[in-house]
Protein backbone atom coordinates (compact mmCIF):
# COMPACT_ATOMS: atom_id res chain seq x y z
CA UNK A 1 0.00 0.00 0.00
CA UNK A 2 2.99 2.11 -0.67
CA UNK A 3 1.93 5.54 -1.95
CA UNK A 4 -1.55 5.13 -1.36
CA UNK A 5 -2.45 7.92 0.66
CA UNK A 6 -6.84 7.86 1.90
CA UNK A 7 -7.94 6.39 4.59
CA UNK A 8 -9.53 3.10 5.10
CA UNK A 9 -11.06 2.84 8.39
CA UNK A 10 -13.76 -0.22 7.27
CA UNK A 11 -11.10 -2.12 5.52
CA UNK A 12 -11.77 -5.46 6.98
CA UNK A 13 -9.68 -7.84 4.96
CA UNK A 14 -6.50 -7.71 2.50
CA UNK A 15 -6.51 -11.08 -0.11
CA UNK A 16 -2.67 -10.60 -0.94
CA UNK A 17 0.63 -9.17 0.53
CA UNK A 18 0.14 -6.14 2.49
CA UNK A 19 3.40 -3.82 2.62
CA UNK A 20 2.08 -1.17 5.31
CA UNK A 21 5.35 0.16 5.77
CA UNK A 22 4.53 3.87 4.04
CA UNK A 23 0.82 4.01 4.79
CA UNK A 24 0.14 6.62 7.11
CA UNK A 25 -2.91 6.08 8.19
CA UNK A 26 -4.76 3.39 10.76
CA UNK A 27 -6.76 0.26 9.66
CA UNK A 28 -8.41 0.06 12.99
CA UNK A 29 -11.15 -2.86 11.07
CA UNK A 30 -8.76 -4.82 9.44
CA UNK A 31 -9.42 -8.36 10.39
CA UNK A 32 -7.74 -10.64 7.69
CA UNK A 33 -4.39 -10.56 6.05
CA UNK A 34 -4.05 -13.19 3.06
CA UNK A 35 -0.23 -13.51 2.85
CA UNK A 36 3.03 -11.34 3.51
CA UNK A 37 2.79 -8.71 6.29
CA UNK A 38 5.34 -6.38 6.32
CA UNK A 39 4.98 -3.84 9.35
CA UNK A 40 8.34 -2.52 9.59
CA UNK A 41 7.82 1.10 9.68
CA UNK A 42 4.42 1.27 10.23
CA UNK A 43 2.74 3.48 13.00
CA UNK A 44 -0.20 2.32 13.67
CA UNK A 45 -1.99 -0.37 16.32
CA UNK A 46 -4.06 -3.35 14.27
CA UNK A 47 -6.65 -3.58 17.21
CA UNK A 48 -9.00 -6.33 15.19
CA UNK A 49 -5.99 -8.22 13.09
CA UNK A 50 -6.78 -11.85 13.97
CA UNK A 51 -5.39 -13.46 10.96
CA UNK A 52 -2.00 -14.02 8.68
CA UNK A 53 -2.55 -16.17 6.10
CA UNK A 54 1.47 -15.89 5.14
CA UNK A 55 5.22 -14.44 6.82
CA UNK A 56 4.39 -11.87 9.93
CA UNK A 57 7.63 -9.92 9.69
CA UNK A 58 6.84 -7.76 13.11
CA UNK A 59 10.21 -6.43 13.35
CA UNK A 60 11.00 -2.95 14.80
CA UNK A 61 6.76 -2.93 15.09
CA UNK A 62 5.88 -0.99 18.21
CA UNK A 63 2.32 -1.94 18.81
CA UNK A 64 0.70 -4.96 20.05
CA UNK A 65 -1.44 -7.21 18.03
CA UNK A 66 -4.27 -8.52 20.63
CA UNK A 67 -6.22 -10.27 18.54
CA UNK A 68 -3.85 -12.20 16.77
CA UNK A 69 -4.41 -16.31 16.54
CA UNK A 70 -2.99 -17.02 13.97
CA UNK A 71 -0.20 -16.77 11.73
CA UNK A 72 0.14 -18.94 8.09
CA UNK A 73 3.56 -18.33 7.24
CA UNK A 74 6.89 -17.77 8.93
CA UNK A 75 6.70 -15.20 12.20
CA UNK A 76 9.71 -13.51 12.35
CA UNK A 77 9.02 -11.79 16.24
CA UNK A 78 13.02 -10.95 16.40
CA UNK A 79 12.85 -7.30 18.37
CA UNK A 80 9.09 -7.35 19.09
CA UNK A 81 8.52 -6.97 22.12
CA UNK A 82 4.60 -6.69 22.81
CA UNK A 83 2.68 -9.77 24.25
CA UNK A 84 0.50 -11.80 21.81
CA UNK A 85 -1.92 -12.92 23.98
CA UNK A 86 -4.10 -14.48 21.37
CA UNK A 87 -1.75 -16.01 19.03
CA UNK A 88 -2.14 -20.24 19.37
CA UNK A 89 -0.26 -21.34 16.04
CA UNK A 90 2.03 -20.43 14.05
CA UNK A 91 2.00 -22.43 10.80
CA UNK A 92 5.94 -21.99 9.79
CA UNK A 93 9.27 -21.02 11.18
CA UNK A 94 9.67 -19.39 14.49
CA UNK A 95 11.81 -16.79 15.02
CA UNK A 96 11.83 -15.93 18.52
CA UNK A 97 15.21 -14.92 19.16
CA UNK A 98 16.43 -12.46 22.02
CA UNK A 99 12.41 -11.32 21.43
CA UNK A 100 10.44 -10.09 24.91
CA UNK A 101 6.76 -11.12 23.33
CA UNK A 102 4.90 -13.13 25.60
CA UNK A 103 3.40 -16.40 23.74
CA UNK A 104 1.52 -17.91 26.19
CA UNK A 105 -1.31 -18.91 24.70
CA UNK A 106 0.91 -20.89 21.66
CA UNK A 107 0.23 -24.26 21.53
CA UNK A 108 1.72 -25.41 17.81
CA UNK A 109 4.66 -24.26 15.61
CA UNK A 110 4.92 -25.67 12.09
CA UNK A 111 8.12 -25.64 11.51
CA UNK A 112 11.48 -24.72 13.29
CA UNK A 113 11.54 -22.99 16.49
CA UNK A 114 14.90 -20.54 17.35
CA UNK A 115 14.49 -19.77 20.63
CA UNK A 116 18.09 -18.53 21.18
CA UNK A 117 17.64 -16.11 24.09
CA UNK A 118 13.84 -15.98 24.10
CA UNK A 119 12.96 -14.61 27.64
CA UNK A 120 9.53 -16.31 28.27
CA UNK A 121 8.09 -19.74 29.45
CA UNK A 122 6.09 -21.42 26.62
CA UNK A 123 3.64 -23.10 28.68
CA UNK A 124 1.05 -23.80 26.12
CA UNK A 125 2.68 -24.94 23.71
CA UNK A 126 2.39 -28.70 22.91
CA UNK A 127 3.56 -29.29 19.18
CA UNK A 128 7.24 -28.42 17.04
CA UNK A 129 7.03 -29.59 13.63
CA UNK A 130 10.84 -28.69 12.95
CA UNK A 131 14.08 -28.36 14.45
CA UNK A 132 14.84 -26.69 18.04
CA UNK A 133 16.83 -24.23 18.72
CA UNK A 134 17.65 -23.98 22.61
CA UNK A 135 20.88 -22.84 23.05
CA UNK A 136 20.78 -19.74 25.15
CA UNK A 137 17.19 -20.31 26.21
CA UNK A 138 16.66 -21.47 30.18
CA UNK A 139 12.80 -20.93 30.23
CA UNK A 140 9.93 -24.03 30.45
CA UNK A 141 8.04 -26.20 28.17
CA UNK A 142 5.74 -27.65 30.50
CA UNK A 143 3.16 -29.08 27.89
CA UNK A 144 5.56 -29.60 25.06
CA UNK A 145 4.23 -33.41 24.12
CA UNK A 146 5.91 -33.61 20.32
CA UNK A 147 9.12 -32.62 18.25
CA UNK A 148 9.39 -33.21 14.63
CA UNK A 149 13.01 -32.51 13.64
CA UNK A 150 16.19 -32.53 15.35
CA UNK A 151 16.16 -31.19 19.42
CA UNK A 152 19.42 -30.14 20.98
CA UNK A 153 19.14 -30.55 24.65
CA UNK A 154 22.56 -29.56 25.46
CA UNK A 155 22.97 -27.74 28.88
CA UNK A 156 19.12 -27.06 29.05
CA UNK A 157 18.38 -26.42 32.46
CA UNK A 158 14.67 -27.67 32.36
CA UNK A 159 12.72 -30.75 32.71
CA UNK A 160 10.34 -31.73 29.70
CA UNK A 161 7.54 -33.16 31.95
CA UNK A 162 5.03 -33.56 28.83
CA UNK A 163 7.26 -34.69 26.35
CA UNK A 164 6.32 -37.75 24.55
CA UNK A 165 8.15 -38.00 21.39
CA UNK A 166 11.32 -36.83 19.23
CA UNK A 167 10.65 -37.71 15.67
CA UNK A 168 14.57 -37.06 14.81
CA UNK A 169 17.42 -36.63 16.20
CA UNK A 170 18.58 -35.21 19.92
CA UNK A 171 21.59 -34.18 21.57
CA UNK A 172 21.18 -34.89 25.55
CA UNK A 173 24.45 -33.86 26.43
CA UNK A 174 25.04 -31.99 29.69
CA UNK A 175 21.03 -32.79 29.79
CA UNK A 176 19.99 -33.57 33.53
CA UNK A 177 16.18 -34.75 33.10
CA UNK A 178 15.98 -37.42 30.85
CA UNK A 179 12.02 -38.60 30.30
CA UNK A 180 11.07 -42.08 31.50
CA UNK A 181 10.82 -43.33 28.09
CA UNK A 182 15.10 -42.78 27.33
CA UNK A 183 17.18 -45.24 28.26
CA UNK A 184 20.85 -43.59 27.99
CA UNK A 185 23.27 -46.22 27.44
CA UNK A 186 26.69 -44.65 27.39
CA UNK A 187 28.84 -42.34 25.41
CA UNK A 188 31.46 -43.48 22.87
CA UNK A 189 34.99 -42.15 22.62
CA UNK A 190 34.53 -39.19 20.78
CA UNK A 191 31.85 -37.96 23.90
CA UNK A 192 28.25 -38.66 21.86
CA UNK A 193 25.91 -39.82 24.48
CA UNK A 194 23.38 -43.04 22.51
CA UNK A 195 20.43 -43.41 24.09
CA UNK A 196 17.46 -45.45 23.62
CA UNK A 197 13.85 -44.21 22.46
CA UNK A 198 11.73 -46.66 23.99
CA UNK A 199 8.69 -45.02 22.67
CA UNK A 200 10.26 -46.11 18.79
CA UNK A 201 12.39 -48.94 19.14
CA UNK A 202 15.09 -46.79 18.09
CA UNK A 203 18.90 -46.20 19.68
CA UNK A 204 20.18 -42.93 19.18
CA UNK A 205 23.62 -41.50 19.17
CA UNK A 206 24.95 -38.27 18.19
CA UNK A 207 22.76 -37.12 15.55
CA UNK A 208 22.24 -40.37 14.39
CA UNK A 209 19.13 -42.72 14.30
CA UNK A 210 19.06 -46.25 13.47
CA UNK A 211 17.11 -49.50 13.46
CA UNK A 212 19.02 -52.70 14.49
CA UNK A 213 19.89 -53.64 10.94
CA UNK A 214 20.77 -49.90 10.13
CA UNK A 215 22.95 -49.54 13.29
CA UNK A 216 25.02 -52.95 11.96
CA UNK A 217 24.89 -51.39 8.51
CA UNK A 218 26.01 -48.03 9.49
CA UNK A 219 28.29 -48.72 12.53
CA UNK A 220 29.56 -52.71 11.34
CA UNK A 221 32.75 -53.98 9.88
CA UNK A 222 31.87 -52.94 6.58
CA UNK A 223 29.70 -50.02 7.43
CA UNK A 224 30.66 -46.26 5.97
CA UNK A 225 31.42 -45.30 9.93
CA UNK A 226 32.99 -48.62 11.11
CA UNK A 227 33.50 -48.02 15.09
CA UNK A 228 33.39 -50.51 17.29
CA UNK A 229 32.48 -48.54 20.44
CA UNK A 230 28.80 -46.92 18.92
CA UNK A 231 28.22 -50.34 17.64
CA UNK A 232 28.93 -51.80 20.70
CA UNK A 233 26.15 -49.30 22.46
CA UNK A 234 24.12 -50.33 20.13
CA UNK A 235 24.25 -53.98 20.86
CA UNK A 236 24.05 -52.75 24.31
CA UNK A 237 20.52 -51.55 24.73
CA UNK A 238 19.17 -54.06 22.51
CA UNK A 239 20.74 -56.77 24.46
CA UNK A 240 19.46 -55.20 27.53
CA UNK A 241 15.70 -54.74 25.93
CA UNK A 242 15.81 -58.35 25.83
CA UNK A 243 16.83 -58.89 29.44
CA UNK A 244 20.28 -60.86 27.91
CA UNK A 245 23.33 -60.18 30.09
CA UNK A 246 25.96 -57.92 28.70
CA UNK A 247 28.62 -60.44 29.19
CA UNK A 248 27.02 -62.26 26.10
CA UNK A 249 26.95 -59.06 23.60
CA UNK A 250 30.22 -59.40 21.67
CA UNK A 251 29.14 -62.91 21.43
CA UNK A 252 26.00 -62.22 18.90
CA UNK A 253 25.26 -60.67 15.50
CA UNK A 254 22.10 -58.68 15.27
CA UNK A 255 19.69 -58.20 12.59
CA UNK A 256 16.24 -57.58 12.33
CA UNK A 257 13.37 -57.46 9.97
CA UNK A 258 10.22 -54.76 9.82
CA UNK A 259 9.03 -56.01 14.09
CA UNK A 260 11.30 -58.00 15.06
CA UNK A 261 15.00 -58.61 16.23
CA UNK A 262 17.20 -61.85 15.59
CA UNK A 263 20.47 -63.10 17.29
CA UNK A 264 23.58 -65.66 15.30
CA UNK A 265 26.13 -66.89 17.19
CA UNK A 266 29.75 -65.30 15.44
């Protein structure tokens, strides 16, 4: 709306991108944004604004948004700092960092989440479709039940009481409240904690994630890694899922096929 100088006070909805940056006048009805909105330079509230149907770039924004649930796109919240009392999902990438906006009523991002210095609990929300970003953040996710990419825990100072699943990959080192449903096995010599995810059948080490025939493919004799020590923590928690003692694991190949694992005698 560059150039476009009248007022619009019972504009209710924009179907497209709306570049608000050198409007100079409120839109104290607008309801619905289709796509892009750029607010950068804009000096104006958005009292009604309850939808973003693409990217919310709200940085260097001064006003809050209180009616704000949703958001389609990628929300780029870097140096907003107004609450967003409303807002429960954000369909794309977060960007949250070093930002002072209050999200408690999130409950779902679609995508990644950087939350590198974000100074506010997230107690709502329950769902991370992407990767997680935590280094530098030391506030709660008390209903956070789901991750869908790759979750560094390292040095995170809080428990994960609701978690229930990483779809990925995570890094637990340094990490002090492991949920009931990982089973850390050791570390191997290079200082990559493996763990097991009970909840999948899956051991995980570094940023590695493997079956019992992909562990033996990746980590084996002939695998492209070839070291004895992850394979050997491999063996180990599937040795100790079936209640075998560990004196017997160098003593057994494993294999598996789609729900089920075997043991050979070497």
């Amino acid at each position: 709306m560059g150039g476009y100088a009248y007022p619009l006070p019972s504009l209710t909805t924009i179907g497209r991108n709306a570049y608000l940056s050198e409007y100079p006048h409120p839109l104290p009805a607008l309801r619905y944004v289709g796509w892009h909105l750029e607010l950068r330079g804009y000096f104006h509230s958005l009292p009604s604004l309850t939808y973003i149907g693409g990217r919310a770039d709200l940085c260097s924004y001064y006003y809050a948004l209180p009616s704000l649930t949703e958001v389609g796109g990628d929300a780029d919240f870097r140096e907003y700092n107004f609450p967003l009392p409303s807002l429960k999902k954000i369909d794309g990438e977060a960007f949250l960092t070093d930002s002072e906006c209050d999200l408690s009523a999130l409950e779902a991002i679609g995508s990644n989440a950087h939350l590198k210095g974000y100074r506010h609990d997230l107690k709502s929300l329950k769902r991370i479709e992407g990767y997680v970003y935590l280094d530098g953040y030391h506030h709660s996710l008390p209903s956070l039940e789901y991750i869908g990419g790759s979750f560094d825990l390292y040095n995170y100072p809080q428990p994960l009481p609701s978690l229930k699943e990483i779809a990925e990959n995570a890094n637990l080192h340094g990490y002090e409240h492991m949920p009931s449903w990982i089973d850390c096995v050791g570390k191997c010599s290079r200082g990559y904690s493996f763990w097991a995810d009970l909840s999948r059948g899956l051991v995980r080490g570094g940023c590695r994630s493997f079956s019992p025939d992909e562990a033996l493919a990746h980590w084996g004799p002939n695998g492209p890694s070839n070291r004895e020590d992850c394979l050997s923590l491999a063996k180990k928690w599937y040795l100790k899922r079936l209640s075998i003692v560990s004196s017997l694991m160098n003593s057994f190949h494993i294999f598996s096929d789609k729900n089920s694992i075997f043991f050979t005698r070497l």
